[in-house]
PDB file of N, CA and C in Angstrom:
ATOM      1  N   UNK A   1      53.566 165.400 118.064  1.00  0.00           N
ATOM      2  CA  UNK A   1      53.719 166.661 118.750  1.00  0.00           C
ATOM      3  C   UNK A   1      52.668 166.772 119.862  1.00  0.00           C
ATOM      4  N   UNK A   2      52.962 167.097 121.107  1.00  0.00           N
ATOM      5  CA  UNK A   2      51.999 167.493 121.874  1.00  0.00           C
ATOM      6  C   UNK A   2      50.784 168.634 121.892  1.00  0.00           C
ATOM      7  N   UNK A   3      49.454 168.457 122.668  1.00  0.00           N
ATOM      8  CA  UNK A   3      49.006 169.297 122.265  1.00  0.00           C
ATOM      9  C   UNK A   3      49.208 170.193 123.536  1.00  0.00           C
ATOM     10  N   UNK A   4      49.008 172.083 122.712  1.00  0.00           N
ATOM     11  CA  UNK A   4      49.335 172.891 123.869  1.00  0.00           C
ATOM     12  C   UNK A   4      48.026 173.271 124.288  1.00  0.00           C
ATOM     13  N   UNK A   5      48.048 173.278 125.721  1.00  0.00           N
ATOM     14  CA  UNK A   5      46.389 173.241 126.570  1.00  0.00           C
ATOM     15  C   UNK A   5      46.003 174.456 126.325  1.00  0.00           C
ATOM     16  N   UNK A   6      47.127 175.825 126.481  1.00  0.00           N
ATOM     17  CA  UNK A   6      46.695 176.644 126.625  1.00  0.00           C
ATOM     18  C   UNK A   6      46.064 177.644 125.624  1.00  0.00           C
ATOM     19  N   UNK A   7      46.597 176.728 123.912  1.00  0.00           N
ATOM     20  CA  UNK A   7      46.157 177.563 122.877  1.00  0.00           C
ATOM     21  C   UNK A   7      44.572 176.785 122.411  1.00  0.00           C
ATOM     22  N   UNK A   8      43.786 175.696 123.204  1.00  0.00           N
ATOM     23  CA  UNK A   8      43.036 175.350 122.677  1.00  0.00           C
ATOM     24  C   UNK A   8      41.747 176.250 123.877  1.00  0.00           C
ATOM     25  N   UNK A   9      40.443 176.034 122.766  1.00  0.00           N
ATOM     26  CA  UNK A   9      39.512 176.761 123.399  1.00  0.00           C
ATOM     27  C   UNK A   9      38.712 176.223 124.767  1.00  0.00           C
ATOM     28  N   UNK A  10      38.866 174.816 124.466  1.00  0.00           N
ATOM     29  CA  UNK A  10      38.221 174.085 126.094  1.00  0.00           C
ATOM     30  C   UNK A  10      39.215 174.189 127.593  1.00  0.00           C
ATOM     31  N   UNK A  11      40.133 174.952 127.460  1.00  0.00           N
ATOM     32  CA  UNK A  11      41.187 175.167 128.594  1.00  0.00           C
ATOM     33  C   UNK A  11      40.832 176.571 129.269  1.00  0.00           C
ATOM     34  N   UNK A  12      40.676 176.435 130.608  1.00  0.00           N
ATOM     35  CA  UNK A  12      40.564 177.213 131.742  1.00  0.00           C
ATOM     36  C   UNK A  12      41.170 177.233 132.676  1.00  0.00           C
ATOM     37  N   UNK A  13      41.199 178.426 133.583  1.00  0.00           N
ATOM     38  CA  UNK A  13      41.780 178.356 134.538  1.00  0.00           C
ATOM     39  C   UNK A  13      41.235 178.338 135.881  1.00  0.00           C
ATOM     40  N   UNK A  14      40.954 177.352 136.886  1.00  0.00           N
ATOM     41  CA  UNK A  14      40.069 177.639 137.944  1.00  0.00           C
ATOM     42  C   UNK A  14      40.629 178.063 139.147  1.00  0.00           C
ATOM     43  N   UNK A  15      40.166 178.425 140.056  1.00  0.00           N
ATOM     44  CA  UNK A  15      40.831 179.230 141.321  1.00  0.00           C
ATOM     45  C   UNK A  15      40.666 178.178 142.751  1.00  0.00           C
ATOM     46  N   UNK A  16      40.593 176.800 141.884  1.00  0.00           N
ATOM     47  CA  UNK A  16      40.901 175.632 142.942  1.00  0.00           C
ATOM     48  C   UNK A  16      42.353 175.280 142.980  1.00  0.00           C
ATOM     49  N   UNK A  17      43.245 175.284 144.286  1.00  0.00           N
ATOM     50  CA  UNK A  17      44.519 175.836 144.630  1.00  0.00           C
ATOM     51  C   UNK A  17      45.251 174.373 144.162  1.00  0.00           C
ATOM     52  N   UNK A  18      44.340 173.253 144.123  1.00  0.00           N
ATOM     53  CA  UNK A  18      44.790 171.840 144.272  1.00  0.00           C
ATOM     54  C   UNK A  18      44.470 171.358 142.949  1.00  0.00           C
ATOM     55  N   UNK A  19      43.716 172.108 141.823  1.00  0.00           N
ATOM     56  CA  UNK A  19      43.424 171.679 140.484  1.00  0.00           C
ATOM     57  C   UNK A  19      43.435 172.897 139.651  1.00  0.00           C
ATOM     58  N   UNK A  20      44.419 173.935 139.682  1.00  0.00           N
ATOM     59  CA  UNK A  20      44.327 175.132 138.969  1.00  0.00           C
ATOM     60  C   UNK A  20      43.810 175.067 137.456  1.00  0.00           C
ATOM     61  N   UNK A  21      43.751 173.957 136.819  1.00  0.00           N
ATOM     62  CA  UNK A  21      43.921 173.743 135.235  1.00  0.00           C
ATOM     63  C   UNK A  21      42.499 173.093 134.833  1.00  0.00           C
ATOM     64  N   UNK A  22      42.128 173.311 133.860  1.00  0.00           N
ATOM     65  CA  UNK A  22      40.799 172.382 133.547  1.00  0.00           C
ATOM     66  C   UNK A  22      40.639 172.551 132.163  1.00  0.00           C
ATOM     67  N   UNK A  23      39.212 171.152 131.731  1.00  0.00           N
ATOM     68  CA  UNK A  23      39.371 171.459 130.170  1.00  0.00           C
ATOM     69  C   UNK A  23      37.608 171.475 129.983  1.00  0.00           C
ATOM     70  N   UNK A  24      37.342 171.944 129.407  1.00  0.00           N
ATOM     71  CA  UNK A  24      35.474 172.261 129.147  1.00  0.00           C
ATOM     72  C   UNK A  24      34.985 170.745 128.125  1.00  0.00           C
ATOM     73  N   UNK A  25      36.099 170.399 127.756  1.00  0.00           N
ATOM     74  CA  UNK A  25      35.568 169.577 126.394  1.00  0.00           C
ATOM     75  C   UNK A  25      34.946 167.949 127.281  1.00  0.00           C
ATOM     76  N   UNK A  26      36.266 168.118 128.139  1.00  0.00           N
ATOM     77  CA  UNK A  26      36.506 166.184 129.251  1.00  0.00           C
ATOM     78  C   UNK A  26      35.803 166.526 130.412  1.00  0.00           C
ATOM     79  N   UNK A  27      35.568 168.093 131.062  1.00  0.00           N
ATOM     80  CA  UNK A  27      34.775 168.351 131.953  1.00  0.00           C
ATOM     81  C   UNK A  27      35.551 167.744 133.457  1.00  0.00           C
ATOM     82  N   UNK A  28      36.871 168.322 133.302  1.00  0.00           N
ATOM     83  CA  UNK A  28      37.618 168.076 134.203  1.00  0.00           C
ATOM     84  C   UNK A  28      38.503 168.737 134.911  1.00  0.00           C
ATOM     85  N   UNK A  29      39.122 168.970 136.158  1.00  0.00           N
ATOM     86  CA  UNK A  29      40.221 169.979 136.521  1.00  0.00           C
ATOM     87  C   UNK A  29      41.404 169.048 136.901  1.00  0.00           C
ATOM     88  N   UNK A  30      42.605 169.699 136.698  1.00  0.00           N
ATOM     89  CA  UNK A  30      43.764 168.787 137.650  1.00  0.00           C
ATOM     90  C   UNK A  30      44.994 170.023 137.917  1.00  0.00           C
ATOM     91  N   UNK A  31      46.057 169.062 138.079  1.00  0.00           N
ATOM     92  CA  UNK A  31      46.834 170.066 138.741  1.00  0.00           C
ATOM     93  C   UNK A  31      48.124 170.764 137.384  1.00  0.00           C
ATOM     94  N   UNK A  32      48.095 169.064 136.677  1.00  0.00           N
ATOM     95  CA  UNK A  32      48.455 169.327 135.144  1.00  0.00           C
ATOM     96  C   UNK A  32      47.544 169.709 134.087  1.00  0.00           C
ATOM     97  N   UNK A  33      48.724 169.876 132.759  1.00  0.00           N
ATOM     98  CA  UNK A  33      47.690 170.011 131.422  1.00  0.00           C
ATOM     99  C   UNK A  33      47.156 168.763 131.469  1.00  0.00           C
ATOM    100  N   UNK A  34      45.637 169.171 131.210  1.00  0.00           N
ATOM    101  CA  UNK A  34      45.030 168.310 130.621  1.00  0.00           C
ATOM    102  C   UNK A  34      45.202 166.968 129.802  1.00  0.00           C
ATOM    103  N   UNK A  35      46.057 168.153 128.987  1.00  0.00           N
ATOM    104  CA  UNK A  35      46.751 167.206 128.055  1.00  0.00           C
ATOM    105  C   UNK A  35      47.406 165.969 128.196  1.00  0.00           C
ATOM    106  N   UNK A  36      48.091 166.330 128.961  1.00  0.00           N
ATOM    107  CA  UNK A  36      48.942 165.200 129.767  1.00  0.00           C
ATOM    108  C   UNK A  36      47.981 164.277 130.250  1.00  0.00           C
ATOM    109  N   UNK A  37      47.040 164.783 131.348  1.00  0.00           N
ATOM    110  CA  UNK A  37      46.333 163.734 132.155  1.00  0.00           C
ATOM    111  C   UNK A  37      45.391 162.389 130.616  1.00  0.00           C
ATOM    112  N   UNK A  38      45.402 163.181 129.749  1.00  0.00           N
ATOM    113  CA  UNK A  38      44.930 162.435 128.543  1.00  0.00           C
ATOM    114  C   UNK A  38      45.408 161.241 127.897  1.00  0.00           C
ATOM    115  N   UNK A  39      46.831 161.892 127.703  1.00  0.00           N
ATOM    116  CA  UNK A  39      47.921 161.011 127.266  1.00  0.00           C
ATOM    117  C   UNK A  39      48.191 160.262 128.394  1.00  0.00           C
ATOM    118  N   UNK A  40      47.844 160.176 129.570  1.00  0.00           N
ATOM    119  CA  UNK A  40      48.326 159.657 130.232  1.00  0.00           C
ATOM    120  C   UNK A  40      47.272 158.412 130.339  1.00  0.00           C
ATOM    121  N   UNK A  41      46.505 159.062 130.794  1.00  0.00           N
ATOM    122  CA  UNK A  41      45.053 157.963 130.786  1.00  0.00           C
ATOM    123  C   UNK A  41      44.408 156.877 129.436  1.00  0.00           C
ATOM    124  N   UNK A  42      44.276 157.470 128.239  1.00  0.00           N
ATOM    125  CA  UNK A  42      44.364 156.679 126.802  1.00  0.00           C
ATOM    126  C   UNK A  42      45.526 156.344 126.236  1.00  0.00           C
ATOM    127  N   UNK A  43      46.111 156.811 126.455  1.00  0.00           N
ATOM    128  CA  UNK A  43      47.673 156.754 125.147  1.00  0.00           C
ATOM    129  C   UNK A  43      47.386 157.457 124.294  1.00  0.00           C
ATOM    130  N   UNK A  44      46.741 158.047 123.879  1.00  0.00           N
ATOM    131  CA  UNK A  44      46.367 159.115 122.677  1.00  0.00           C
ATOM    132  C   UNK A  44      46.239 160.635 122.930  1.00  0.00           C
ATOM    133  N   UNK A  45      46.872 161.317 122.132  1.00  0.00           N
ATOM    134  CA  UNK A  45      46.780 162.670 121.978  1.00  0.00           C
ATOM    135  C   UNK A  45      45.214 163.042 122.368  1.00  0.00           C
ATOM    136  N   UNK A  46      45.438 164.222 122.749  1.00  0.00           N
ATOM    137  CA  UNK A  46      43.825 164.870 123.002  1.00  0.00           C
ATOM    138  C   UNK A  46      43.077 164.826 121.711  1.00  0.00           C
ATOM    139  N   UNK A  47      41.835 164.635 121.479  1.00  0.00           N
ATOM    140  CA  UNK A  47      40.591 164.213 120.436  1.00  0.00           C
ATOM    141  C   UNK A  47      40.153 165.568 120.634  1.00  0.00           C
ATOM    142  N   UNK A  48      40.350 166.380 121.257  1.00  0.00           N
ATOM    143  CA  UNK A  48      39.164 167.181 120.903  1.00  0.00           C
ATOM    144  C   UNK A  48      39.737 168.706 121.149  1.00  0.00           C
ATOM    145  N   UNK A  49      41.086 169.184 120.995  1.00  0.00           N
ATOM    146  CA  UNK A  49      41.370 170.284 120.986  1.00  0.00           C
ATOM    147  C   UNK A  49      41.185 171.011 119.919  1.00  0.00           C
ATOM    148  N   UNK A  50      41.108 172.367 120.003  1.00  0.00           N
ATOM    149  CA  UNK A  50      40.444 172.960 119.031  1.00  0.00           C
ATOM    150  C   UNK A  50      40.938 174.262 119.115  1.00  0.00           C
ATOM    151  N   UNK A  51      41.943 174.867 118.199  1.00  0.00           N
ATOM    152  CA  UNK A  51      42.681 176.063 118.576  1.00  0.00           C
ATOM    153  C   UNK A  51      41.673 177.402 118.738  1.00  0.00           C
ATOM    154  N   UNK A  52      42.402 178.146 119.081  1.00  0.00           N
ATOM    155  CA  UNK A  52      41.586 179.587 119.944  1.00  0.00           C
ATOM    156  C   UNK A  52      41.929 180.377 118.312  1.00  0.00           C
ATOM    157  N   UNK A  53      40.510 180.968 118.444  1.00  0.00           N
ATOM    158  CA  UNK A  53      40.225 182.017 117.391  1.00  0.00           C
ATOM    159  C   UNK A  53      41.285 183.244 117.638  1.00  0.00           C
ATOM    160  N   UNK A  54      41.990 183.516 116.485  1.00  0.00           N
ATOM    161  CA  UNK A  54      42.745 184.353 116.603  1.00  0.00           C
ATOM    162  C   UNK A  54      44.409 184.282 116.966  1.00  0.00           C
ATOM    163  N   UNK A  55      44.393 183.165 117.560  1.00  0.00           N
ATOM    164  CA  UNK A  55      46.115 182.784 118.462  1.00  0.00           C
ATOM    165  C   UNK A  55      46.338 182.342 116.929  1.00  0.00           C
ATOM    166  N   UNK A  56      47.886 182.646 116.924  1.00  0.00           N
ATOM    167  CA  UNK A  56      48.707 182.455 115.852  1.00  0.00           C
ATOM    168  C   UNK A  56      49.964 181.993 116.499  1.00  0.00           C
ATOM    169  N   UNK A  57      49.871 181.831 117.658  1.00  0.00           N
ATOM    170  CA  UNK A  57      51.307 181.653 118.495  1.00  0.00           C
ATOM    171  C   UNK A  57      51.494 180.177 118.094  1.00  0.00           C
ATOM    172  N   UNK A  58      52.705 179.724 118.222  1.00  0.00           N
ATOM    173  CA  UNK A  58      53.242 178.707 118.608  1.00  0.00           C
ATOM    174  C   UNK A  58      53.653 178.097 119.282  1.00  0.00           C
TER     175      UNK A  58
END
């Protein structure tokens, strides 16, 4: 299953027009999820997501 960027706690949003997305954990911005750029770069699911206190969403 993929991971979702937006329910984990290292995901932000920055107000760079060309990298809106970023993650606190990899210390990175892009234009995709994170996530993706992860899977894309290792072959492996993100290592270090960590769901948001309180989200119950799915």
């Amino acid at each position: 299953m993929a991971v979702n960027c937006f329910q984990c706690q290292h995901f932000f949003v920055t107000w760079d027009q060309r990298s809106p997305r970023g993650c606190k954990a990899y210390e990175f911005k892009t234009r995709e999820l994170p996530s993706v750029v992860v899977k894309r770069s290792s072959g492996m699911e993100c290592l270090k997501f960590v769901q948001k206190k309180g989200d119950v969403r799915r």
